[in-house]
C-alpha atoms as a PDB file:
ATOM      1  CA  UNK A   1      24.841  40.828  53.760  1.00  0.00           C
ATOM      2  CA  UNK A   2      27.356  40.002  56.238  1.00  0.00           C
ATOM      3  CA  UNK A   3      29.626  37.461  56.180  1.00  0.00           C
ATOM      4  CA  UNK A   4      29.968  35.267  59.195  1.00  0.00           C
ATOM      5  CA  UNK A   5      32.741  32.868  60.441  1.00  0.00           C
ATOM      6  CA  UNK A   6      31.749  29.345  62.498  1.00  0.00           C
ATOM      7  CA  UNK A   7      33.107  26.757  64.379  1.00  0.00           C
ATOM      8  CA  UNK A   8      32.388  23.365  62.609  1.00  0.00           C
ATOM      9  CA  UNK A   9      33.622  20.455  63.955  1.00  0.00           C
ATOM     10  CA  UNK A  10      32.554  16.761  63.069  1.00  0.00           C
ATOM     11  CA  UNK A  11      33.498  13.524  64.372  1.00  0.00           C
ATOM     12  CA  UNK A  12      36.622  11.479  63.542  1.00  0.00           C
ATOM     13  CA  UNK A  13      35.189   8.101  64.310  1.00  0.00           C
ATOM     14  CA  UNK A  14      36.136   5.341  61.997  1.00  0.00           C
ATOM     15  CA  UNK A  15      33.190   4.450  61.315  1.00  0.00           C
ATOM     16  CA  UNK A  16      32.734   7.875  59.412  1.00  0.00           C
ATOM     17  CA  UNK A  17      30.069   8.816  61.542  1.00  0.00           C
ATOM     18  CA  UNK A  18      28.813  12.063  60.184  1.00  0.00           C
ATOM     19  CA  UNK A  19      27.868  14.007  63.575  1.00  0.00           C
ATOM     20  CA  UNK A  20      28.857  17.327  63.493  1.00  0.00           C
ATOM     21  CA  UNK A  21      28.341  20.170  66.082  1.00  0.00           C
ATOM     22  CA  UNK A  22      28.443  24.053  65.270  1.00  0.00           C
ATOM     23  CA  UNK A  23      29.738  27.252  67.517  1.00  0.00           C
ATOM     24  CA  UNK A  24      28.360  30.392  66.510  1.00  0.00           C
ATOM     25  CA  UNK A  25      31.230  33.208  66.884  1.00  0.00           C
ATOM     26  CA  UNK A  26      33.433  33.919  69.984  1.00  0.00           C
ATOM     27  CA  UNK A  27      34.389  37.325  69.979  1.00  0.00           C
ATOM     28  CA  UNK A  28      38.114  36.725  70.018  1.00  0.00           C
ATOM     29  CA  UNK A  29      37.993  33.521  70.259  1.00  0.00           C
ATOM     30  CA  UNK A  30      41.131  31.260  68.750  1.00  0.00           C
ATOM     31  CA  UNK A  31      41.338  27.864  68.276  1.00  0.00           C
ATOM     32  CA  UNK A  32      41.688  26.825  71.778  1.00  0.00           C
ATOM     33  CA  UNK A  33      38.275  28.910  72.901  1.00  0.00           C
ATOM     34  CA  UNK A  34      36.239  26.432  70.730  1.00  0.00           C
ATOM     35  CA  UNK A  35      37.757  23.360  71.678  1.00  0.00           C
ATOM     36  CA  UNK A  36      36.736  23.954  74.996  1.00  0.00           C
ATOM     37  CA  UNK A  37      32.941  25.128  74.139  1.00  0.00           C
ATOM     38  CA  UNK A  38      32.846  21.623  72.166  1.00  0.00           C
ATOM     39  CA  UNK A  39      34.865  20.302  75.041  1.00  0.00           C
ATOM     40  CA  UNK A  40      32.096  21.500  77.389  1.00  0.00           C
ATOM     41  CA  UNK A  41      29.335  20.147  75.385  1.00  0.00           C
ATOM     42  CA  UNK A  42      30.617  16.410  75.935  1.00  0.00           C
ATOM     43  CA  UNK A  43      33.006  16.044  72.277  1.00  0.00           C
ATOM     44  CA  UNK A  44      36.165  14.682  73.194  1.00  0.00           C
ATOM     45  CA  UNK A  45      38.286  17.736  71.894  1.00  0.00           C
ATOM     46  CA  UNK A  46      41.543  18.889  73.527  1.00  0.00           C
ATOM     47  CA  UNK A  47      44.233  21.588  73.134  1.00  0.00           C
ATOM     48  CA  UNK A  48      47.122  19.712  70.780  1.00  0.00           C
ATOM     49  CA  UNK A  49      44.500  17.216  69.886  1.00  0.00           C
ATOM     50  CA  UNK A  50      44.440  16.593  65.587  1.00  0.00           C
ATOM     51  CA  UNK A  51      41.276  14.461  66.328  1.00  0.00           C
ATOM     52  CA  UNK A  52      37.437  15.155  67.834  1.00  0.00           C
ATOM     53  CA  UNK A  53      35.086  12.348  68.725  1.00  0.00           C
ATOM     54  CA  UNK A  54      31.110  12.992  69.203  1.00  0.00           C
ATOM     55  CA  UNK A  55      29.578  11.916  72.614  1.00  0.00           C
ATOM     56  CA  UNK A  56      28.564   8.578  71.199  1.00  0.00           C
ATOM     57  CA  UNK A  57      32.154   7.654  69.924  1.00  0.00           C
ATOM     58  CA  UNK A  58      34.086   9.488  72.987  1.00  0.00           C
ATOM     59  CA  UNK A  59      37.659   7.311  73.688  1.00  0.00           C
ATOM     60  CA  UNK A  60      37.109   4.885  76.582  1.00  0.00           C
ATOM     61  CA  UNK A  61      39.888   5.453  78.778  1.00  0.00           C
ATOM     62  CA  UNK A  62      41.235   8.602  77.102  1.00  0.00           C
ATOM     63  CA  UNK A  63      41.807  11.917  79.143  1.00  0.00           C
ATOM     64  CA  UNK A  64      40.268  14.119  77.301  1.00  0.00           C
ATOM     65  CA  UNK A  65      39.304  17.040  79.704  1.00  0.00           C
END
């Protein structure tokens, strides 16, 4: 059986909402790859960023692109 690594990310919201989304493996991929796929599905996630917000709970005013 082979053991394989995802990308889990949920949101931060304080509301403790419990979305979460999940990146199957980037070949290669670092840290930075999957903030950008999660990024790029509409999750407020940035390089530097300690924090990621679901599309329903995305900062107003925030650059987060």
């Amino acid at each position: 059986m082979p053991l394989v690594q995802r990308w889990v990310a949920q949101c931060d919201h304080k509301t403790g909402c419990t979305a979460i989304i999940v990146h199957e493996p980037i070949p290669g991929g670092g840290k930075a790859d999957y903030g950008e796929v999660t990024n790029d599905e509409g999750w407020a996630a940035r390089p530097g960023a300690t924090e990621t917000y679901c599309p329903q709970h995305y900062p107003e005013g925030d650059s987060y692109s």
